[in-house]
Each structure stands twice: as structure tokens, then as C-alpha cells.
Protein backbone atom coordinates (compact mmCIF):
# COMPACT_ATOMS: atom_id res chain seq x y z
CA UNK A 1 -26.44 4.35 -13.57
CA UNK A 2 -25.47 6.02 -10.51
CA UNK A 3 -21.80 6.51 -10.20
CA UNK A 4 -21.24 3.93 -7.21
CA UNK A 5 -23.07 1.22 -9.26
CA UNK A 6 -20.29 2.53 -11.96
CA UNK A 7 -17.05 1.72 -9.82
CA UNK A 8 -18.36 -1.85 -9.16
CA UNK A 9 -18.69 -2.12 -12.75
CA UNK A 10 -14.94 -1.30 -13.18
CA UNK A 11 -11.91 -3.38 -14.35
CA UNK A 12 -9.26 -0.84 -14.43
CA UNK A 13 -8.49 0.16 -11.13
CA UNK A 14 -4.89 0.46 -9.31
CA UNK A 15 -3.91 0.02 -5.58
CA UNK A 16 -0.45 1.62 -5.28
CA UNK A 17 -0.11 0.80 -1.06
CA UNK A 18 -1.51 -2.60 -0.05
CA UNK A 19 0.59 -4.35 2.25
CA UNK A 20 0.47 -8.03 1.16
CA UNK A 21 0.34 -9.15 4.92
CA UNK A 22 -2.05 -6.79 5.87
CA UNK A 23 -4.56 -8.40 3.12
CA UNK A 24 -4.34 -12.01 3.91
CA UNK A 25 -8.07 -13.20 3.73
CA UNK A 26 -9.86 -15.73 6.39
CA UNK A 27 -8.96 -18.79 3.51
CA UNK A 28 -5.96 -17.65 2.80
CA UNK A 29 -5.49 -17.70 6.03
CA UNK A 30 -6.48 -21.15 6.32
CA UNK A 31 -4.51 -22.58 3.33
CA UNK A 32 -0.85 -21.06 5.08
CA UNK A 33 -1.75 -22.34 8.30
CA UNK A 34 -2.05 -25.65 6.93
CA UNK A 35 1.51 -25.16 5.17
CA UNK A 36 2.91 -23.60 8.06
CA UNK A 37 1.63 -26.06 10.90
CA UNK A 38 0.14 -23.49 12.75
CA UNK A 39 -3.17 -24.02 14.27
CA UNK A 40 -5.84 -21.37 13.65
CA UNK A 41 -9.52 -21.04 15.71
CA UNK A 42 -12.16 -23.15 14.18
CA UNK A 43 -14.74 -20.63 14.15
CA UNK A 44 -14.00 -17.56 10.67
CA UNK A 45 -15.36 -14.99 12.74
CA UNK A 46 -13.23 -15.47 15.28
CA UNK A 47 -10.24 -15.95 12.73
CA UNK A 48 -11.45 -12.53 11.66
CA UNK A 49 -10.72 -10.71 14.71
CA UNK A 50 -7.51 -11.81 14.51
CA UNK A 51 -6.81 -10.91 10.94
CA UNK A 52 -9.04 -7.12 11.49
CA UNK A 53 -9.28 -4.13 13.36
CA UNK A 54 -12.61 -3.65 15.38
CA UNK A 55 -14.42 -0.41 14.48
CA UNK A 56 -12.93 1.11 17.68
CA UNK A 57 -9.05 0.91 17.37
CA UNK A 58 -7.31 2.94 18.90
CA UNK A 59 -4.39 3.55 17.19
CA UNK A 60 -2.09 3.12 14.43
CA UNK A 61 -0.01 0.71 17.29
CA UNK A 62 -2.87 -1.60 17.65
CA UNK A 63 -3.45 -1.37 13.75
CA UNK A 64 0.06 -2.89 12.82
CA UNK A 65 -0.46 -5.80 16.19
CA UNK A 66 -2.63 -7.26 13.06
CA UNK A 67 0.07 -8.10 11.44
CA UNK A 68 1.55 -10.50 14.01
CA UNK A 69 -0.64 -13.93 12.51
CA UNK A 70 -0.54 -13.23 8.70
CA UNK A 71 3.40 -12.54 9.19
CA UNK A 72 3.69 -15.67 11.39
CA UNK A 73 1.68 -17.58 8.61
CA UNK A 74 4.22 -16.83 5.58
CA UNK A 75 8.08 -18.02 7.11
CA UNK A 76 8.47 -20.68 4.16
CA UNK A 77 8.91 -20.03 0.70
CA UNK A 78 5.57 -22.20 -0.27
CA UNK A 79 3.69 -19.93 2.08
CA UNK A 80 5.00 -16.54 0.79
CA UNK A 81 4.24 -17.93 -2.52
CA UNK A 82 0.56 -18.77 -2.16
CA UNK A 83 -0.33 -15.79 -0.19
CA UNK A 84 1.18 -13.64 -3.25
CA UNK A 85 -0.67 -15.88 -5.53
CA UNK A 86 -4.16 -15.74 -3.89
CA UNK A 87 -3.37 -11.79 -3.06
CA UNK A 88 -2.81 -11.25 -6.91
CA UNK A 89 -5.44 -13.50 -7.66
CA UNK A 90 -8.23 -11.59 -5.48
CA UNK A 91 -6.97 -8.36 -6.85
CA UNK A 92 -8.12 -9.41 -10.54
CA UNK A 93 -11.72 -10.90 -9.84
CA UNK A 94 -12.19 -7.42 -8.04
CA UNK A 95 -11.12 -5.33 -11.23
CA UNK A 96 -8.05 -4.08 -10.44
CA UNK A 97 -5.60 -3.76 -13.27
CA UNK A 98 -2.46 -3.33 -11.61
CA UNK A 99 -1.28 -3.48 -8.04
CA UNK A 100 2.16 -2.44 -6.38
CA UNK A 101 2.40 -4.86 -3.65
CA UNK A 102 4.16 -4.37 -0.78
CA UNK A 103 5.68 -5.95 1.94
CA UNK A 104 9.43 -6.44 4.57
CA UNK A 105 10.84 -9.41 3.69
CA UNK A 106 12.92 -9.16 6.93
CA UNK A 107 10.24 -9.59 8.82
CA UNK A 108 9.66 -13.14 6.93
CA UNK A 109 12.86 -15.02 7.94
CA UNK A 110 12.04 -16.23 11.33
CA UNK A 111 12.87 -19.81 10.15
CA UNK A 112 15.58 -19.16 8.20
CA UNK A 113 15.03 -17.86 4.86
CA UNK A 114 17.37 -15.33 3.26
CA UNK A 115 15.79 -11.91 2.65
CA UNK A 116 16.69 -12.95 -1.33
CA UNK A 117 15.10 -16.03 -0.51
CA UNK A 118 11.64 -14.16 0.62
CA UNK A 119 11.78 -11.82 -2.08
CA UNK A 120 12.11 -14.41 -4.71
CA UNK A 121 9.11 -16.58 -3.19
CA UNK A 122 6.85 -13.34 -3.30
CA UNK A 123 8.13 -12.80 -7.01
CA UNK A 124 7.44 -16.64 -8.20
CA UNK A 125 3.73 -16.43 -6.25
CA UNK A 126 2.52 -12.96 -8.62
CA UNK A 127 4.21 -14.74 -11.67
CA UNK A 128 1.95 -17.72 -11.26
CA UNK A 129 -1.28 -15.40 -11.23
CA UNK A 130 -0.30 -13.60 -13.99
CA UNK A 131 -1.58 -10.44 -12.97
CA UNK A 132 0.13 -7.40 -13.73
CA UNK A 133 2.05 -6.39 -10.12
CA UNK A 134 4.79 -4.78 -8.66
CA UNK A 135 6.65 -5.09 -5.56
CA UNK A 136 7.83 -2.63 -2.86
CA UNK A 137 10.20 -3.84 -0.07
CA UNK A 138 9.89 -2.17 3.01
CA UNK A 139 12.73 -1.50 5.42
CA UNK A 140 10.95 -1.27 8.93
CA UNK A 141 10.91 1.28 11.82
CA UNK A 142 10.07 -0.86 14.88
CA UNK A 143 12.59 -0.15 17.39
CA UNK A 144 14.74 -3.34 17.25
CA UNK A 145 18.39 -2.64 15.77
CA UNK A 146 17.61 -3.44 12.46
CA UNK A 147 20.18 -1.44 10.41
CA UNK A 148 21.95 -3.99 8.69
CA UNK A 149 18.65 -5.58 7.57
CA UNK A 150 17.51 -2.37 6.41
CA UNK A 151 20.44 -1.47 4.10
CA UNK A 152 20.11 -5.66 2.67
CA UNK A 153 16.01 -4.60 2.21
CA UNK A 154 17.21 -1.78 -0.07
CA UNK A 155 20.21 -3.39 -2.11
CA UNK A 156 17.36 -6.16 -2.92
CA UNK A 157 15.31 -3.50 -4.30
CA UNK A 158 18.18 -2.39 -6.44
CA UNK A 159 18.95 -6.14 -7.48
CA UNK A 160 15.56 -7.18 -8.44
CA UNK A 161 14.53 -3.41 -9.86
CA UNK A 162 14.60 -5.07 -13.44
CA UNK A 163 13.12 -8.29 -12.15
CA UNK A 164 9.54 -7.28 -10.31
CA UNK A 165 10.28 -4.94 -7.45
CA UNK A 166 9.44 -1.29 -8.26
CA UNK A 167 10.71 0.69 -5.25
CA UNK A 168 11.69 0.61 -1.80
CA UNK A 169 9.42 1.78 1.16
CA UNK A 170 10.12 2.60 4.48
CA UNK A 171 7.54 1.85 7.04
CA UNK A 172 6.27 0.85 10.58
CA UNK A 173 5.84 2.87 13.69
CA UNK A 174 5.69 6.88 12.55
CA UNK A 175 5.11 8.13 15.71
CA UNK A 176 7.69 6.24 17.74
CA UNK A 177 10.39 6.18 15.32
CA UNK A 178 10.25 9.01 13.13
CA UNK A 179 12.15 9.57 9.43
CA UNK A 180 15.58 11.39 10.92
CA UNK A 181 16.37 8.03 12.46
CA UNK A 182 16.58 6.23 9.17
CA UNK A 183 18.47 9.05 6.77
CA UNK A 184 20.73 5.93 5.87
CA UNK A 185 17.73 4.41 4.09
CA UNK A 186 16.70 7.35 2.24
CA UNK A 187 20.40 7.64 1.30
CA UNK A 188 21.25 3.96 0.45
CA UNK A 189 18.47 4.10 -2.04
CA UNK A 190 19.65 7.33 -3.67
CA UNK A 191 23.11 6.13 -4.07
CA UNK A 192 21.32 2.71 -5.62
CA UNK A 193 18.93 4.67 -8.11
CA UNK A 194 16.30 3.00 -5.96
CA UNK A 195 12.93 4.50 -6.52
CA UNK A 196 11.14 5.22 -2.94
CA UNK A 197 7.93 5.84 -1.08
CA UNK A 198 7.35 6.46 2.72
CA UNK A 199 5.26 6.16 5.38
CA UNK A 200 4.88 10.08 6.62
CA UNK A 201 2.41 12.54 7.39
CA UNK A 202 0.26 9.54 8.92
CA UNK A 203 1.10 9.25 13.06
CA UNK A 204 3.03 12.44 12.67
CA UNK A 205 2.16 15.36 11.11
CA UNK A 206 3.66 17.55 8.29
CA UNK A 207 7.37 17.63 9.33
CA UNK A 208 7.38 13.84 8.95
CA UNK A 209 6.42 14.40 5.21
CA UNK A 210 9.30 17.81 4.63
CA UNK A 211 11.83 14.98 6.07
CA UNK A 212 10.81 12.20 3.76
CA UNK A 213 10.89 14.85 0.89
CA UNK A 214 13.63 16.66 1.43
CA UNK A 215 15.42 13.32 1.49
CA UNK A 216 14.62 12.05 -1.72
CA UNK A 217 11.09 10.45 -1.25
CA UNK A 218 9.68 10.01 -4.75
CA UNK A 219 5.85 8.93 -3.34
CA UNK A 220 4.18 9.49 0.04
CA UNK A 221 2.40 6.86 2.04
CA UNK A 222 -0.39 8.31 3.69
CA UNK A 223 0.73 12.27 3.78
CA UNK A 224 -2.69 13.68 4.93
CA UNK A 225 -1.47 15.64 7.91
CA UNK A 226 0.57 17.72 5.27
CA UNK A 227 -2.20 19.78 4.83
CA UNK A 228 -0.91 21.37 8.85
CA UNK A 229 1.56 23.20 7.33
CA UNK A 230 1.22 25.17 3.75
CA UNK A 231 4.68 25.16 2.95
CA UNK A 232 4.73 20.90 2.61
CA UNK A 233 1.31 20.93 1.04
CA UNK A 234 3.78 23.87 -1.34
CA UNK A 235 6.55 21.28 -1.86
CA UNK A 236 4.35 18.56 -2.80
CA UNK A 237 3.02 20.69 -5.52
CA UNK A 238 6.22 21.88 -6.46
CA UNK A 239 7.88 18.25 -6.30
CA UNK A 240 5.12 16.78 -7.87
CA UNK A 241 5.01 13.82 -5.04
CA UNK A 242 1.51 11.92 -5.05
CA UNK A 243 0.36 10.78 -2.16
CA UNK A 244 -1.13 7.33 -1.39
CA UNK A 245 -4.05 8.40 0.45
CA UNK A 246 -6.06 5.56 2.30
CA UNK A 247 -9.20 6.33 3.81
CA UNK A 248 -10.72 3.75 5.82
CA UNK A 249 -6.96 2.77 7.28
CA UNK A 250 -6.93 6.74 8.31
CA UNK A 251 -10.28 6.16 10.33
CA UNK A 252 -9.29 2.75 11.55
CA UNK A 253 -5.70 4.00 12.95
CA UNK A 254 -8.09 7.50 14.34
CA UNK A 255 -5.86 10.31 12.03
CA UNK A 256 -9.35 11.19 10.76
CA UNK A 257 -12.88 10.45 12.24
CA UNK A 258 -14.29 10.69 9.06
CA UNK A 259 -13.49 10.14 5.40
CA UNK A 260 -15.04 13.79 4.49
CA UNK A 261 -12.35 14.77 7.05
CA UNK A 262 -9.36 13.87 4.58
CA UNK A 263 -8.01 16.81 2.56
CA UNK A 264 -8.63 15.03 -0.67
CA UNK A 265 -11.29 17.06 -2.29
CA UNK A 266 -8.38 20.35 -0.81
CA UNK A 267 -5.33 18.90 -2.32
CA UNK A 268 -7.02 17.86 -5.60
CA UNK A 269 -7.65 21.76 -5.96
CA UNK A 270 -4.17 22.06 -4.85
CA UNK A 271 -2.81 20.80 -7.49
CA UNK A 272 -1.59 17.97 -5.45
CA UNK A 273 -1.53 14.33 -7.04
CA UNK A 274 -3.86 12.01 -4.92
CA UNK A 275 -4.24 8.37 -5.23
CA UNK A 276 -6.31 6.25 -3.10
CA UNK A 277 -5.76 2.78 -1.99
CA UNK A 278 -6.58 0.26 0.12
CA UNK A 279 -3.43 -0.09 2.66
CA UNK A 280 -4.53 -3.51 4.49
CA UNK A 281 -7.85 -4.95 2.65
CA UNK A 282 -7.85 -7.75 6.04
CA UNK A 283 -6.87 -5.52 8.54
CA UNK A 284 -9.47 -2.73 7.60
CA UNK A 285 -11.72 -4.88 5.71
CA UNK A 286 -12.09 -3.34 2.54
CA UNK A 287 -11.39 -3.20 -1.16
CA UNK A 288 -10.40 -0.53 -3.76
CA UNK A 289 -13.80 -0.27 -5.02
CA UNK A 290 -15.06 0.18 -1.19
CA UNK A 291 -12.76 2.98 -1.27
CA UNK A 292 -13.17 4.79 -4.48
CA UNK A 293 -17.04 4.50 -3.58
CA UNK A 294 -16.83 6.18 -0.04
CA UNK A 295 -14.43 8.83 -1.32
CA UNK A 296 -16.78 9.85 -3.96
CA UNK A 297 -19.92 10.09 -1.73
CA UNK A 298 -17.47 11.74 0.95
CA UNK A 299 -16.88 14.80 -1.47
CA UNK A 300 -19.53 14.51 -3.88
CA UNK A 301 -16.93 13.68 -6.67
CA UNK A 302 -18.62 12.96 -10.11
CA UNK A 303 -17.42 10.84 -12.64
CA UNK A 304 -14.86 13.55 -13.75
CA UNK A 305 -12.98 13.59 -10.51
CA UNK A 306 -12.94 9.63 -10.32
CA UNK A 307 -11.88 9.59 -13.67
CA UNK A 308 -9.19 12.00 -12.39
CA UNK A 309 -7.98 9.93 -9.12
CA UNK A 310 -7.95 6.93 -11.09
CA UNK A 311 -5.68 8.36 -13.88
CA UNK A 312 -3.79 9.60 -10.65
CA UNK A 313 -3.22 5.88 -9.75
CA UNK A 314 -1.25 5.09 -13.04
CA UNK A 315 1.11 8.27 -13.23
CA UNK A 316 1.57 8.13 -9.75
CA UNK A 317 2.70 4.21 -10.58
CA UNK A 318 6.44 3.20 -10.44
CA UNK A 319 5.14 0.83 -13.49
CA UNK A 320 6.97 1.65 -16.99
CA UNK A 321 5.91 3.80 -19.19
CA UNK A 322 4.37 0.60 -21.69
CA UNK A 323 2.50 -0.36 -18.99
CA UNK A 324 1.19 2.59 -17.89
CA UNK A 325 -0.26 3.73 -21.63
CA UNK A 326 -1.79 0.17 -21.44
CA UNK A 327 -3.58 1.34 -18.18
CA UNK A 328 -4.38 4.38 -19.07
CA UNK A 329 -6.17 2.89 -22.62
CA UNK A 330 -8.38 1.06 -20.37
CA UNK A 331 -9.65 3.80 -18.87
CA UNK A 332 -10.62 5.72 -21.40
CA UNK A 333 -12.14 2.64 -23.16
CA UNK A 334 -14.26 2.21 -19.67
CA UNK A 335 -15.18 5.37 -19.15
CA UNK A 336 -16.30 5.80 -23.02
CA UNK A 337 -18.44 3.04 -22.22
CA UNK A 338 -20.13 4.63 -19.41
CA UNK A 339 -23.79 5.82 -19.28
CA UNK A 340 -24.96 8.76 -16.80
């Protein structure tokens, strides 16, 4: 068995960053639309191209304008639930294990919904699957003056941190609105005890990732550019931050041109905790196993090293500690089973 025909083969594989609207499939789609009232085009390719990048995106900007329909398609509490349900859903017939989910709820209350009211829906929709998931709530950096929705994104994260969400993210534009501009965040989840990961060291390079550390970040989103400057790829070591690295999204939003580009195989030696993930599994058209299999044939990993980035996945997790040993029991029974 050759080590790609392996990873399909696998039920215990994590996604830490997957951005629930970002991985809205063409019948998902097509089921909120038909809660929503929206109409949608007839034809699933050309659905696609609304839900997907094409090969030649240009940048992370044009990445997140994918986000417009899903986000559109999930502004009632029915809708937020069934795309959480069919995300979760998805996630176990493609052998994942656990998932933290993530997604701003301010960005789902067009038509009145509370941000509570969003978060709940999302929380009712992964009950019903009964797969193991947790939730992130992002506060977003998009330019509008969104302060006050912010700070409500993060005290949500605190009052549901017993009750399925896991952390607080902070995400959005890098480039155009960089970390110092949202300090309050980082510090609104300190003072809450709220566990956090950012977006940095994607659109902008290393001095993104120093900010988002140096202010309490406990995971990095992205974080490949940190290899520009030794003394953050030295911090990350020393701080013992993973990084949620996510290859195809990298090519797709043009940080990278290709995956054997990504300092995975360089931080691994590092000493540097690396994860990868999906980010959008619409918008870049891909799953974890699609991943894991063009990261190992990027860097000629064996089954040691996948072994090793999948372990990565659980530590790296903001799941307890039961759930992790649970995890990280089905791992070693997999990979006992395994014949090379």
C-alpha cells in the first residue's frame, strides 16, 4: 500500500481551520437556498463558480468575495442549522474524527438574528450530526466599524466556552487591516480566559505573526510567512504556537506558487508544531485527505511524518484533554493496522 492509498483509508483525521461558510457544497447550497428564498443558477457548474476560486485567483481579496453567496444563504436559524449539520455530516463520511469549525456569526444577522441567536443555531446543527466538533467565532477585520460586534463575538466565546465553542479567532482582510488595529480583541479575550487563534503571517508577513503572539495568540492561522524572519519562526518554538497551515488555500490566495514552496518540511525540523487543514473545502475545492496527500508527495513525508502532523492536529486542538486521548487512541490503532 502506497502511503496516499493509506490516507484515503483513514478515519482519524482533524481539520483545526475550516471556515463553515467557506465549505458550503453545490447541495448544500441548494437545500439553504430553498430555505432562504434565494434563487440559485440552474446549471451546478455554474453554481460552482460561485461557491470556488478559479485556478487563477488573484488574491486573498478575491478569495474571501466567495464568501458573499454561502453567507447570504445562512441569515435564518434553520439555515445556519442545516449547513452545520450537512458540514459535520460531510466531515464524518470523509474520515475525519474531529473538526473545529469556524465561522463570524456577525456576519449572519442581516435579517435580524442576535449574534447568540446565530451561535446557538450553529451549535443545535453539529449536535444533530453527532460528530465530535468544536466551534471558533471569528471577530472580523473588514473595514466597516465593527468594534462593538467584535467585543459581543468574543464575550459569546466566553459564554458558550463550556457549551461547544472552543476559542475565538480573528480574521478577514490581513493585508488591509492588519493585527495592531484590533489589540482590543486580543485583549477582551485575555481578560475573558478566551482561548484564541489568528489569521497572521498569511497576506502579511512575519510581523503580522510577532503581533498576534506577542498579544496572547494561543494558535496561528496560516503563519507561513514566519519563516521571513528567524526570530518569529524562534518565538513559535519557544511559545510552542502551532500553526494551521493550509496548502491549497496558500496557492489559491498566491502566498505560495507551490505546495513544496511552504516551509512545512523547515518548521517540522524546527521544532515548530504544524497542522494542516483544509481552510475553505468549497472555496478551494478540497478535503483534508486532498491535503494530507499533496503535502506528503510535496516533501516526500513517509508514514512517520504523517503520523507526526496528524498527532500535531490533536495537541494542537483546543478539544479537552478526554477527547484528545480518544483521538490520539485512534491513531495509533490505525496506524498499527497499517501495511507498507
Amino acid at each position: 500500500m502506497d502511503i496516499c492509498t493509506f490516507i484515503d483509508s483513514l478515519n482519524c483525521l482533524t481539520d483545526l481551520h475550516l471556515h463553515l461558510d467557506g465549505s458550503v457544497s453545490v447541495a448544500s447550497a441548494r437545500r439553504l437556498a430553498e430555505i432562504e428564498n434565494v434563487s440559485l443558477p440552474d446549471d451546478d457548474d455554474e453554481l460552482k463558480d460561485l461557491l470556488m476560486v478559479s485556478e487563477d485567483c488573484a488574491d486573498l481579496n478575491e478569495y474571501l468575495e466567495r464568501f458573499s453567496l454561502p453567507v447570504s444563504l445562512m441569515q435564518s436559524e434553520e439555515s445556519l442549522k442545516t449547513a452545520a449539520e450537512d458540514l459535520c455530516n460531510t466531515l464524518s463520511d470523509k474520515g475525519l474524527m474531529y473538526a473545529e469549525i469556524r465561522f463570524a456569526p456577525q456576519k449572519h444577522c442581516e435579517k435580524g438574528l442576535t449574534q447568540k441567536e446565530v451561535v446557538k443555531a450553529v451549535l443545535e446543527g453539529i449536535k444533530a450530526s453527532g460528530f465530535d466538533a468544536g466551534l471558533i467565532l471569528c471577530c472580523m477585520r473588514d473595514g466597516a466599524d465593527n468594534r462593538a460586534e467584535n467585543l459581543e463575538t468574543v464575550r459569546l466565546s466566553s459564554e458558550f466556552k463550556n457549551n461547544g465553542v472552543c476559542a475565538c479567532d480573528l480574521a478577514g482582510a490581513e493585508a488591509l487591516f492588519p493585527n495592531e488595529n484590533y489589540i482590543y480583541v486580543f485583549e477582551e479575550a485575555k481578560r475573558l480566559g478566551v482561548r484564541l487563534t489568528v489569521h497572521s503571517g498569511e497576506a502579511l508577513g512575519a510581523d503580522s505573526v510577532r503581533i498576534a503572539l506577542e498579544n496572547g495568540a494561543d494558535r496561528i492561522g496560516h503563519g507561513v510567512r514566519s519563516e521571513e524572519e528567524e526570530a518569529v519562526v524562534g518565538l513559535l518554538r519557544e511559545m510552542d504556537i502551532p500553526l494551521e497551515i493550509c496548502p491549497t488555500s496558500n496557492i489559491n490566495t498566491c502566498v505560495v506558487k507551490s505546495i513544496s514552496e511552504l516551509p512545512v518540511k523547515k518548521f517540522i525540523e524546527q521544532g515548530i508544531r504544524v497542522t494542516v487543514n483544509t481552510d475553505n473545502m468549497s472555496v478551494s475545492s478540497t478535503d483534508i485527505k486532498n491535503e494530507l496527500k499533496k503535502t506528503v508527495k510535496a516533501f516526500g513525508f513517509g508514514v512517520p511524518e504523517l503520523k507526526t502532523l496528524l498527532v500535531n492536529s490533536v495537541t494542537a486542538s483546543f478539544a479537552d484533554d478526554t477527547l484528545k486521548e480518544k483521538c490520539l487512541k485512534k491513531i495509533e490503532d490505525e496506524f498499527k493496522r497499517s501495511v507498507f
